[in-house]
N, C-alpha and C. Protein backbone atom coordinates (compact mmCIF):
# COMPACT_ATOMS: atom_id res chain seq x y z
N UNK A 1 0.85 -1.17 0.00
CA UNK A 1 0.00 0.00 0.00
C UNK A 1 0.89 1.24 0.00
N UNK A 2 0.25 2.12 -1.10
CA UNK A 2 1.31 3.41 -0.93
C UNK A 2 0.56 4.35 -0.33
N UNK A 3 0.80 5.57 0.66
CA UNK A 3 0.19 6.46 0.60
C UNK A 3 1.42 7.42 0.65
N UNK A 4 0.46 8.56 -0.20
CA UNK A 4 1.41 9.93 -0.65
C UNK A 4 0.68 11.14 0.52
N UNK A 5 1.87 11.87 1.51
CA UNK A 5 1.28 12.61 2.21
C UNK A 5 1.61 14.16 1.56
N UNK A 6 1.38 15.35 1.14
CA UNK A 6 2.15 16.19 1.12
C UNK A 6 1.40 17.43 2.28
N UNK A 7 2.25 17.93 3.10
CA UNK A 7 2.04 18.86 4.15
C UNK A 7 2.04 19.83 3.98
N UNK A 8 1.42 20.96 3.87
CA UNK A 8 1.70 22.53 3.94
C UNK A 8 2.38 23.05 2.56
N UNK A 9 2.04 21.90 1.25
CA UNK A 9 2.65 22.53 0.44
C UNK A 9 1.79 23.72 -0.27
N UNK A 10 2.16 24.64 -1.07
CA UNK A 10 1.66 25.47 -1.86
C UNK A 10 1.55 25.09 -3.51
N UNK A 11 0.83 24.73 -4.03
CA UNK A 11 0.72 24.27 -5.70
C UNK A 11 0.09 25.56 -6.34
N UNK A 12 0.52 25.26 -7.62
CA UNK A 12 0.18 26.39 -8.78
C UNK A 12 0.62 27.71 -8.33
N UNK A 13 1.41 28.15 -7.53
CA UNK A 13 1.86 29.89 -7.46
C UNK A 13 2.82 30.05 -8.55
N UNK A 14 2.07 31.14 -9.12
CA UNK A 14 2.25 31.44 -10.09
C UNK A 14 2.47 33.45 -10.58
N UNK A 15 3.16 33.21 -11.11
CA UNK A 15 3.27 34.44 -11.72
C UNK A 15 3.36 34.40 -13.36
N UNK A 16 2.46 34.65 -14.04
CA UNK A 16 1.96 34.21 -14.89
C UNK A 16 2.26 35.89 -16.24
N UNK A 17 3.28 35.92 -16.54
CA UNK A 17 3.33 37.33 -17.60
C UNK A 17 3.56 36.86 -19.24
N UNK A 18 3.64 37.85 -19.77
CA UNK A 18 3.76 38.36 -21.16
C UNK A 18 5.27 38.81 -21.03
N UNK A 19 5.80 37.80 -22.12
CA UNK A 19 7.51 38.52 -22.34
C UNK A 19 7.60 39.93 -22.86
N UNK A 20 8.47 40.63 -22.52
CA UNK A 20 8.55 41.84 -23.31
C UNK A 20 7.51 43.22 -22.51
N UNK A 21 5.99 42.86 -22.66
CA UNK A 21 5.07 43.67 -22.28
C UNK A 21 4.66 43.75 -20.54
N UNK A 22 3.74 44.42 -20.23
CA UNK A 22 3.39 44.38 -18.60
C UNK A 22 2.69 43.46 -18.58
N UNK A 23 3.08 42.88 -17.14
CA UNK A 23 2.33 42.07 -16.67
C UNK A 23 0.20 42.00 -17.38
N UNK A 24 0.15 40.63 -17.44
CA UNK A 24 -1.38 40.25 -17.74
C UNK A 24 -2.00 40.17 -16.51
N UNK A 25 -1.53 38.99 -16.03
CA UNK A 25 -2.26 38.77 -14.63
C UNK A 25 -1.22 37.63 -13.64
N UNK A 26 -1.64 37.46 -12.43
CA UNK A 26 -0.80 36.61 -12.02
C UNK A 26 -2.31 35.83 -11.14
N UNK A 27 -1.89 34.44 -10.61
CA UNK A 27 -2.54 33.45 -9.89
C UNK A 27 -1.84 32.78 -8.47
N UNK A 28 -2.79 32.01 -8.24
CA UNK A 28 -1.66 31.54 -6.62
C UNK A 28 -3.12 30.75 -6.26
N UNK A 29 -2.22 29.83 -5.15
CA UNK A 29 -3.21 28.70 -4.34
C UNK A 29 -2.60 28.35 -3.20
N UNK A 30 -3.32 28.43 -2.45
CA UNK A 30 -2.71 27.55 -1.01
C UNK A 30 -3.44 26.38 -0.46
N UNK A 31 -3.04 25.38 0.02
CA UNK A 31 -3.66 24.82 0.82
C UNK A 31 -3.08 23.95 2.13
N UNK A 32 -3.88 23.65 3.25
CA UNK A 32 -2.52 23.19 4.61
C UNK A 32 -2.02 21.95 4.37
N UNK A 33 -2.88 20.58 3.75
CA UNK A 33 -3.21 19.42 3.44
C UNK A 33 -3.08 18.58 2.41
N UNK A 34 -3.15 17.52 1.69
CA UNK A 34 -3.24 17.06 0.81
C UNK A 34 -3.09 15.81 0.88
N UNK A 35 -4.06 14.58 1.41
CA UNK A 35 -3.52 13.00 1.36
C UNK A 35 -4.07 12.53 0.39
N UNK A 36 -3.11 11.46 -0.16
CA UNK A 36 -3.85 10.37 -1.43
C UNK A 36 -3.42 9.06 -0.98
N UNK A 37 -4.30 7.99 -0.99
CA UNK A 37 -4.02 7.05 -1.14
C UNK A 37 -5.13 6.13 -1.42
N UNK A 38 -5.00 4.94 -0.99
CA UNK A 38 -5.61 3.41 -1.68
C UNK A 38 -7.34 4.83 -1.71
N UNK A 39 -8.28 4.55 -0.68
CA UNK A 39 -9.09 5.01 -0.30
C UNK A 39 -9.94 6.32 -0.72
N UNK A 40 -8.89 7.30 -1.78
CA UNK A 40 -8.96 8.67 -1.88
C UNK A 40 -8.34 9.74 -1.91
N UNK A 41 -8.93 10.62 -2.11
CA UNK A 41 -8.36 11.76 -1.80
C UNK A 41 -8.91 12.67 -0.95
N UNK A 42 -7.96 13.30 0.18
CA UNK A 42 -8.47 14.24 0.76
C UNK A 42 -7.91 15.84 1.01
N UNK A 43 -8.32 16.55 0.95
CA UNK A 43 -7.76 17.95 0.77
C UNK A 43 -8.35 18.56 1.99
N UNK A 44 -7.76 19.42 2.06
CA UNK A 44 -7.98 20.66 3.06
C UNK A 44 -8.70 22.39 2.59
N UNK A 45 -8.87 23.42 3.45
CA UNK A 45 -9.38 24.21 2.53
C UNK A 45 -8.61 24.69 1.54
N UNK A 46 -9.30 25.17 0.28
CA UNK A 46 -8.07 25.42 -0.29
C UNK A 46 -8.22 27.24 -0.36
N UNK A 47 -7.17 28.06 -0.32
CA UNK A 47 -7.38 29.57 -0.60
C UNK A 47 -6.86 29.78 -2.39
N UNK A 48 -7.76 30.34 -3.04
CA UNK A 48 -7.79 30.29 -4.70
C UNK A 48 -7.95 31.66 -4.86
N UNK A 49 -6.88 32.33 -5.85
CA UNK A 49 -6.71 33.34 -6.30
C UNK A 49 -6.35 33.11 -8.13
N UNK A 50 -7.54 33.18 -8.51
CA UNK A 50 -7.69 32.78 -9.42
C UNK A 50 -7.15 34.00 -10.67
N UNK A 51 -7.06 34.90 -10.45
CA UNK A 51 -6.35 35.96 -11.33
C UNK A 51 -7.17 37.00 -11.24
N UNK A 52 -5.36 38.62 -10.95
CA UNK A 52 -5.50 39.27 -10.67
C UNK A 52 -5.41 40.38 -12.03
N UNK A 53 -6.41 41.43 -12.31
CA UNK A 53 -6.35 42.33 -13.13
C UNK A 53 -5.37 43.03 -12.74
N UNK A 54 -4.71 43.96 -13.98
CA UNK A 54 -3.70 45.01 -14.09
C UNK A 54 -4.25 45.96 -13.02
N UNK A 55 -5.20 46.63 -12.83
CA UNK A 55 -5.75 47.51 -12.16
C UNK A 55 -5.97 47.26 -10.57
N UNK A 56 -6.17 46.33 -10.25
CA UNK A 56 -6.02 45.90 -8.62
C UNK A 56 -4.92 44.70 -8.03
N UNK A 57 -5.07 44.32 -6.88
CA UNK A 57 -4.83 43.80 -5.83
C UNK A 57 -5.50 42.86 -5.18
N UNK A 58 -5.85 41.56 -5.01
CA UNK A 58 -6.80 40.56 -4.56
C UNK A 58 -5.69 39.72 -3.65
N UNK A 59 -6.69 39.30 -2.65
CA UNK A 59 -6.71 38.45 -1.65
C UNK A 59 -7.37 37.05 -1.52
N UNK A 60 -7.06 35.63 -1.31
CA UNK A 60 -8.01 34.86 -0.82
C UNK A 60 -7.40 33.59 0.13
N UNK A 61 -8.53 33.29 1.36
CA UNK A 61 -7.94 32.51 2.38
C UNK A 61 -8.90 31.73 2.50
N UNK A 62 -8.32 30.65 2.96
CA UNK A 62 -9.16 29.07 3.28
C UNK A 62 -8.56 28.71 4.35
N UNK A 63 -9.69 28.08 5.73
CA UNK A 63 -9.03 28.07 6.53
C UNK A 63 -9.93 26.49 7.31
N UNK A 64 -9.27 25.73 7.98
CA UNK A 64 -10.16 24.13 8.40
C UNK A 64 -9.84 24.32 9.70
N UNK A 65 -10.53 23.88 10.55
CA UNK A 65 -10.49 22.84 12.25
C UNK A 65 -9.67 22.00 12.31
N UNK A 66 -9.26 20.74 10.76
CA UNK A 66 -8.85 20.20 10.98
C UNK A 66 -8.88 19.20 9.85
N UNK A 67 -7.44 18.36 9.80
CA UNK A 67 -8.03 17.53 8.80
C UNK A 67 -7.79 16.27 10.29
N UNK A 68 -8.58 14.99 9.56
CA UNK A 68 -7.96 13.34 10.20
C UNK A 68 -8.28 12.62 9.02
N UNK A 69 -7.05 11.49 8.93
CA UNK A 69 -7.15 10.45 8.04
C UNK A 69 -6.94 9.65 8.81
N UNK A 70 -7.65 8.56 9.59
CA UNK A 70 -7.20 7.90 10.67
C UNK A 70 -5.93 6.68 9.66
N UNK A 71 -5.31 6.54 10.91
CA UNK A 71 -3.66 6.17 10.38
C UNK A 71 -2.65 7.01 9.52
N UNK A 72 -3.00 8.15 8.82
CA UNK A 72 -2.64 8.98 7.90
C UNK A 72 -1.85 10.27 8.26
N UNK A 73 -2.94 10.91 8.26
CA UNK A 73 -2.76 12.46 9.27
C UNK A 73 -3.42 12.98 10.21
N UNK A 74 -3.41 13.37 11.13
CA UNK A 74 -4.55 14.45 11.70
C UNK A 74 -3.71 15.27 12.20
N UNK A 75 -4.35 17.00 12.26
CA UNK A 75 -3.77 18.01 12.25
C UNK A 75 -5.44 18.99 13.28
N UNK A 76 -4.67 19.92 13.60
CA UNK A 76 -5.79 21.17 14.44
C UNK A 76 -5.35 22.46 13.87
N UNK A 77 -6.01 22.93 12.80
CA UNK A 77 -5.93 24.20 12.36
C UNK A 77 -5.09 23.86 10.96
N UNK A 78 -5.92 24.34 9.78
CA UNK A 78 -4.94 24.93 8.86
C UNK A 78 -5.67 26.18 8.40
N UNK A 79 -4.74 26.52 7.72
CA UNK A 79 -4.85 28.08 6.90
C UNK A 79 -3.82 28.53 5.65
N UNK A 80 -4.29 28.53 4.97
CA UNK A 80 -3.97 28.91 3.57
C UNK A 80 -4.34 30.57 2.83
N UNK A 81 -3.71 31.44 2.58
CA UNK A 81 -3.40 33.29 1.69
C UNK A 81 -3.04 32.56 0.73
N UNK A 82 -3.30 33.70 0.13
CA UNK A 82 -2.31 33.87 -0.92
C UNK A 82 -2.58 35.51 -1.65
N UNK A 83 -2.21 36.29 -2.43
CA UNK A 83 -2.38 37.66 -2.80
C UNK A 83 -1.29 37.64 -3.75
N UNK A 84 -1.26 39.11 -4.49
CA UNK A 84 -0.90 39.14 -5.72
C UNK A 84 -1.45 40.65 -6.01
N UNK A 85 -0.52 41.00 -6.62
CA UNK A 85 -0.92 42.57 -7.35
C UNK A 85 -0.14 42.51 -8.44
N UNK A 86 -0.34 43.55 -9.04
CA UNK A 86 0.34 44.19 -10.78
C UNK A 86 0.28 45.37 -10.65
N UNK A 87 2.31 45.82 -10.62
CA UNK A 87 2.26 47.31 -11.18
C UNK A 87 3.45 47.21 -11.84
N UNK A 88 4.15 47.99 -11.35
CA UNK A 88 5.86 48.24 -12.20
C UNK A 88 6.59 46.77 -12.09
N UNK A 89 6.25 46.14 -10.86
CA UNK A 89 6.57 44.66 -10.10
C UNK A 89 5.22 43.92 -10.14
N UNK A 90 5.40 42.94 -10.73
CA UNK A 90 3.98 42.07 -10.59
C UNK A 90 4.67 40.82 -9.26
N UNK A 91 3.97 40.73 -8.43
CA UNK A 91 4.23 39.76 -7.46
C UNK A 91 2.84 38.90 -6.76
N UNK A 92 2.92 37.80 -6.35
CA UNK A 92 2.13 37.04 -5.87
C UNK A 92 3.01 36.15 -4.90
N UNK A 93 2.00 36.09 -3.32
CA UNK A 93 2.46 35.22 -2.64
C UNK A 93 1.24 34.12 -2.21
N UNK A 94 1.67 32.98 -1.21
CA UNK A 94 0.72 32.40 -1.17
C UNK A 94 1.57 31.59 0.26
N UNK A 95 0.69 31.28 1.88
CA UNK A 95 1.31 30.91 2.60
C UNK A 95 0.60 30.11 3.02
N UNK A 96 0.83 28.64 3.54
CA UNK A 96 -0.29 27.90 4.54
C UNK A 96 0.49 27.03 5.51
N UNK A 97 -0.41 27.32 6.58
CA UNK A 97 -0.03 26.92 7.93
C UNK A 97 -0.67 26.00 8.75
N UNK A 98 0.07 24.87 9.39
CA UNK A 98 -0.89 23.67 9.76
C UNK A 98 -0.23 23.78 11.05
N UNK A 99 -1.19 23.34 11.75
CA UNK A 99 -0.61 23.29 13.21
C UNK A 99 -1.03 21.57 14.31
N UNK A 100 -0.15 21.26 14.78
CA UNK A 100 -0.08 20.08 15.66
C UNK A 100 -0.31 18.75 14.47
N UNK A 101 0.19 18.46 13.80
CA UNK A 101 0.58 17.56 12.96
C UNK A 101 1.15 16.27 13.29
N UNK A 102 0.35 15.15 13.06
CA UNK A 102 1.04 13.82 13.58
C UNK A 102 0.64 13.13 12.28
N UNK A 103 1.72 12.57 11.48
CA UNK A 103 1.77 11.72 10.29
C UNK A 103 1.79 10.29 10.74
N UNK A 104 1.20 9.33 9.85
CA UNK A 104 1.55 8.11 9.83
C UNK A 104 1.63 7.27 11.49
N UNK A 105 0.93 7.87 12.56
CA UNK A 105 0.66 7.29 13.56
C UNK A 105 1.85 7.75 14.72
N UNK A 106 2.08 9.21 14.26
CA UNK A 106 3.01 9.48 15.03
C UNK A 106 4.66 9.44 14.53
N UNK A 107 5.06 8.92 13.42
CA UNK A 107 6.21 8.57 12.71
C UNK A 107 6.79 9.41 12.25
N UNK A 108 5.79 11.21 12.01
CA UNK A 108 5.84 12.36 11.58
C UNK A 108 5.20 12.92 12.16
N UNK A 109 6.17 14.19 13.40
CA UNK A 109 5.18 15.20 14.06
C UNK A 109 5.77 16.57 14.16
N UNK A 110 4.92 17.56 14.28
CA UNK A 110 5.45 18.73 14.08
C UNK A 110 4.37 19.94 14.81
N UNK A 111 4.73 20.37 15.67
CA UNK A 111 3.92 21.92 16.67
C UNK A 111 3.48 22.61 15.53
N UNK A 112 4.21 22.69 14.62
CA UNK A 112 3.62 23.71 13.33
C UNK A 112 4.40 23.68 12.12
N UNK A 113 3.47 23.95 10.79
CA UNK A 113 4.55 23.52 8.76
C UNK A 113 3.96 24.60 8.63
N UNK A 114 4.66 25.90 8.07
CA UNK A 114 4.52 27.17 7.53
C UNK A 114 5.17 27.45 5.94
N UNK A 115 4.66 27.38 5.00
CA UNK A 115 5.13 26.83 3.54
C UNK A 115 4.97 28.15 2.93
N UNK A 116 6.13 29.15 2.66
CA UNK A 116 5.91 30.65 1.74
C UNK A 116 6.38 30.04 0.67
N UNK A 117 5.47 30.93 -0.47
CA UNK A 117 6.16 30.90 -1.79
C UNK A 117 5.96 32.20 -2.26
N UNK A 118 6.98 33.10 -2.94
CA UNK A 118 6.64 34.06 -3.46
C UNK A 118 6.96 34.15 -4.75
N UNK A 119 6.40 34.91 -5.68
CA UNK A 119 7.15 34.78 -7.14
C UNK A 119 6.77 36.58 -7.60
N UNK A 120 7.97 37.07 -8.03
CA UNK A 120 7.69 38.48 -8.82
C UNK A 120 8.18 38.10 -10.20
N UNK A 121 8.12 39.33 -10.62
CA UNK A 121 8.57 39.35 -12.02
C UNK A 121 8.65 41.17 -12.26
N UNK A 122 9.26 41.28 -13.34
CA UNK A 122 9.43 42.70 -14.03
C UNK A 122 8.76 42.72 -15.59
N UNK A 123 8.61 41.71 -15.64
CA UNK A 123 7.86 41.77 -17.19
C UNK A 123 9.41 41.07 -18.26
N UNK A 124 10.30 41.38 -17.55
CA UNK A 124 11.54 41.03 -18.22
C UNK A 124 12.15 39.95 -17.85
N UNK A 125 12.03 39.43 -16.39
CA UNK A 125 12.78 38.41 -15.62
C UNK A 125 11.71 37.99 -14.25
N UNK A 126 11.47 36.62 -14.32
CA UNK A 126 10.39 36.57 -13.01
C UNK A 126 11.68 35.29 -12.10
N UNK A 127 11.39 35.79 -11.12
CA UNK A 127 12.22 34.80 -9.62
C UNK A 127 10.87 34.12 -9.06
N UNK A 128 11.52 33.40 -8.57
CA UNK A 128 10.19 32.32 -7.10
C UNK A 128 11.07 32.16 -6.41
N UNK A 129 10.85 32.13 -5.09
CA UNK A 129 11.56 31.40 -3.89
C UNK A 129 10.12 30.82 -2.61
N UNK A 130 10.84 30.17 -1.85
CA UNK A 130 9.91 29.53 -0.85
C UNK A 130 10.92 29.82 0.66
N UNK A 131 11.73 30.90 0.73
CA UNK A 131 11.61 32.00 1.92
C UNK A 131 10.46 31.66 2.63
N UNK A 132 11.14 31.60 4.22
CA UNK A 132 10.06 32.29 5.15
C UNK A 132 9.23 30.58 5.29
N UNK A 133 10.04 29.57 4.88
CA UNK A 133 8.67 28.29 4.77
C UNK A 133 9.71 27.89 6.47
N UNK A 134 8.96 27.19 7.23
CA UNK A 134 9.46 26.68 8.76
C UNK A 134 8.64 25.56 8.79
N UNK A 135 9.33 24.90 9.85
CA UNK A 135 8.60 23.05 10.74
C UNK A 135 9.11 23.79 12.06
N UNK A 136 8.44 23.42 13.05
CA UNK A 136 8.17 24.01 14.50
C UNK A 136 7.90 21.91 14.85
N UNK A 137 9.20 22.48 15.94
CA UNK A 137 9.59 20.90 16.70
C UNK A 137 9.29 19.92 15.60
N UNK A 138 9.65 19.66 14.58
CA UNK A 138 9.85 18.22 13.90
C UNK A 138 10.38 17.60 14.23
N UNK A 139 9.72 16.35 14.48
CA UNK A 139 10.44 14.88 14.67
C UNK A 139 9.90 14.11 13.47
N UNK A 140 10.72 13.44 12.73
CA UNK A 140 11.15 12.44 12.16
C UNK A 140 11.12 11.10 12.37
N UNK A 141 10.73 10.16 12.78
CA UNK A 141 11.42 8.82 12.77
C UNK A 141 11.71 8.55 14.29
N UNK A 142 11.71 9.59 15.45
CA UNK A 142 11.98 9.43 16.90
C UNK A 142 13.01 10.27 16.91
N UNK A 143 13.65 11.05 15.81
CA UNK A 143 14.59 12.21 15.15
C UNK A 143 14.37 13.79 15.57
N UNK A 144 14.65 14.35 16.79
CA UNK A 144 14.08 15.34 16.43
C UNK A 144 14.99 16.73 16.15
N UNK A 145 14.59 17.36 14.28
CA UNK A 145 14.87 17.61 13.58
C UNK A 145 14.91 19.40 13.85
N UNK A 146 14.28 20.10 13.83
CA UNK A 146 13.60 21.25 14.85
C UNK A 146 13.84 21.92 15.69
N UNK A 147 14.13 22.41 16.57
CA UNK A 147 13.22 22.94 17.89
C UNK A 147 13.24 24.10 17.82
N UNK A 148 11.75 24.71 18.01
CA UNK A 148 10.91 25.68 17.81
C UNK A 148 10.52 25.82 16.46
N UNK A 149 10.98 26.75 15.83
CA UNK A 149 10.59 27.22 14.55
C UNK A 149 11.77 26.97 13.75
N UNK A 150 12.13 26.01 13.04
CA UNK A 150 13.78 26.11 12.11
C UNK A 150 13.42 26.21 10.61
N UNK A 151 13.81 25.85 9.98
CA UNK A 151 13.96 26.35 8.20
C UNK A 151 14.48 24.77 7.90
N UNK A 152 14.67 24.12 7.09
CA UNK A 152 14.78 22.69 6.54
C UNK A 152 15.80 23.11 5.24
N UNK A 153 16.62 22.53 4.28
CA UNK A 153 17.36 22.93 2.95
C UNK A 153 15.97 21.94 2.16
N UNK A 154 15.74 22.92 1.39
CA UNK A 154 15.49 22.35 -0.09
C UNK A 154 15.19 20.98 -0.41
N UNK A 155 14.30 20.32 -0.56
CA UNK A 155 14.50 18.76 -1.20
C UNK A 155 15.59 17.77 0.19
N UNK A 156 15.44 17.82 1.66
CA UNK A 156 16.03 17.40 2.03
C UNK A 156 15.38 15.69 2.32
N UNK A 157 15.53 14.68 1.76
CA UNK A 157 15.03 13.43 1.52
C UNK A 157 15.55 12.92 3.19
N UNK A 158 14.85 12.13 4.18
CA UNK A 158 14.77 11.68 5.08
C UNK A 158 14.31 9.85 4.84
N UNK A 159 14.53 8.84 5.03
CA UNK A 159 14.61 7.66 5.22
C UNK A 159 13.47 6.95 6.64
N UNK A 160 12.46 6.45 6.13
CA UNK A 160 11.28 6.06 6.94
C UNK A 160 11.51 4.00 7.24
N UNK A 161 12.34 3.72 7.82
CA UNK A 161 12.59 2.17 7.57
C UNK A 161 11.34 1.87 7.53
N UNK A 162 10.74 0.80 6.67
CA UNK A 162 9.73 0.04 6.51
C UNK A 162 8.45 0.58 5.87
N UNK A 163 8.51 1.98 6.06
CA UNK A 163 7.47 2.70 5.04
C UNK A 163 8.15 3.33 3.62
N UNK A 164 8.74 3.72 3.76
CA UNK A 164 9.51 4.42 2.51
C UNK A 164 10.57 5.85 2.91
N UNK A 165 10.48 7.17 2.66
CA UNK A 165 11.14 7.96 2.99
C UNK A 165 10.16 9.10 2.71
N UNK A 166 10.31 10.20 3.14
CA UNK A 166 9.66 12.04 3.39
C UNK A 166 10.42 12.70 2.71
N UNK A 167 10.01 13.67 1.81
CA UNK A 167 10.69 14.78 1.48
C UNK A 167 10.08 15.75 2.19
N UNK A 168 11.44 16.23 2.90
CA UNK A 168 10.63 17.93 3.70
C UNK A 168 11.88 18.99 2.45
N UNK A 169 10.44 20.10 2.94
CA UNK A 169 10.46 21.32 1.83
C UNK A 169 10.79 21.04 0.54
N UNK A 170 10.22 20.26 -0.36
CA UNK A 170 10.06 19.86 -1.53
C UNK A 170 9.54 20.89 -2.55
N UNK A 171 10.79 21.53 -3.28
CA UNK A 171 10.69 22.57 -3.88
C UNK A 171 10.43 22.11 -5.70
N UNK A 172 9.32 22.12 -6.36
CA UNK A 172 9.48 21.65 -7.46
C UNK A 172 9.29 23.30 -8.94
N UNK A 173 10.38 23.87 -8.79
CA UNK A 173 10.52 24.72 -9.36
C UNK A 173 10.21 24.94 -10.89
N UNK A 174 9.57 25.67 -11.78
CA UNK A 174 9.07 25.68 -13.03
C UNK A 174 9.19 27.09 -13.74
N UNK A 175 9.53 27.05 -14.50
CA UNK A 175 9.08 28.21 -15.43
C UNK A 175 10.53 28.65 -17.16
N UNK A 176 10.33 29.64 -17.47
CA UNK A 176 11.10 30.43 -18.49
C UNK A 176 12.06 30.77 -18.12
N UNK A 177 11.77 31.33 -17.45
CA UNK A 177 12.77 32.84 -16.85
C UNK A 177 11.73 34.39 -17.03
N UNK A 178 10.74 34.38 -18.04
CA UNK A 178 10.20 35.57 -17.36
C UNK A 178 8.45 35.16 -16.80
N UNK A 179 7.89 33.58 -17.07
CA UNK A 179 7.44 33.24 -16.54
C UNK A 179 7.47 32.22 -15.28
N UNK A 180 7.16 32.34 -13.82
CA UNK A 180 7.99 31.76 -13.26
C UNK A 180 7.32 31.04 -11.83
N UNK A 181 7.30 29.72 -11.55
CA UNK A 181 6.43 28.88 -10.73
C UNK A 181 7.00 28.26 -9.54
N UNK A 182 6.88 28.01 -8.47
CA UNK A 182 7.43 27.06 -7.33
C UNK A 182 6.51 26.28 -6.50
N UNK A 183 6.66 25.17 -6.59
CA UNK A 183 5.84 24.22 -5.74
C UNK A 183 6.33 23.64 -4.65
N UNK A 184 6.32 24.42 -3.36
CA UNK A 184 7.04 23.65 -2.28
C UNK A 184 6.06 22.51 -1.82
């Protein structure tokens, strides 16, 4: 049996332009949650910023009590932003935050997963980074990885004997160069 957990990641942030010209629009999504396996799928709220006009500034947040997948996950509180404007700098961020997190029956736990992604652009050159993403007391495996609020590197692959292995802060980076995406 496989199950795929991903925690506090952020999918589709996006900064979404026109080479050469000003920004069109940009997009973004957050959500705290995400389990798949034999049984389903289950998600958390999600916050959808579905695209922002040249002329304003938009906001949107999704926020749960809680997810439980019994044996899976259960968590107390998530919350998912994200925002985005267009002017001289087109930028969009998108942040979600889960709190008291126990994976896989305890095998994965964490006080709190805080996942930033931001992406600008100039119309000429767009960046993403996932700045500002934290695990609050992670333990690992009986590992503990953490304490308080720490920062994780990039794609750091961890080893689960008998289940498989975790990627924490799993950065799956995308784009051109003046269009430009990050999926932590």
């Amino acid at each position: 049996m496989q199950v795929v957990v991903a925690l506090c990641l952020l999918t589709g942030v996006t900064a979404a332009l026109a080479p050469v010209t000003p920004a069109q629009s940009v997009s973004g999504k957050a959500y705290g949650a995400f389990v798949q396996g034999p049984g389903g799928t289950q998600q958390s709220a999600l916050a959808l910023l579905p695209a922002v006009a040249p002329a304003d500034g938009a906001m949107a947040a999704g926020d749960a009590d809680e997810l439980n997948v019994p044996g899976t996950i259960t968590t107390e509180g998530l919350t998912g932003t994200t925002s985005g404007s267009i002017g001289d700098a087109t930028a969009v961020q998108s942040v979600a935050t889960v709190f008291n997190v126990n994976l896989l029956n305890g095998l994965i736990t964490a006080s709190s997963l805080t996942a930033t992604v931001s992406s600008t652009s100039s119309g000429a050159r767009a960046t993403s980074n996932a700045l500002g993403s934290t695990f609050g007391d992670l333990v690992v495996n009986g590992v503990q990885v953490t304490s308080g609020d720490g920062a994780i590197a990039p794609n750091t692959r961890m080893d689960l004997p008998g289940v498989g292995y975790v990627v924490l802060n799993e950065q799956l980076p995308t784009g051109d160069g003046c269009a430009r995406a990050v999926s932590p």
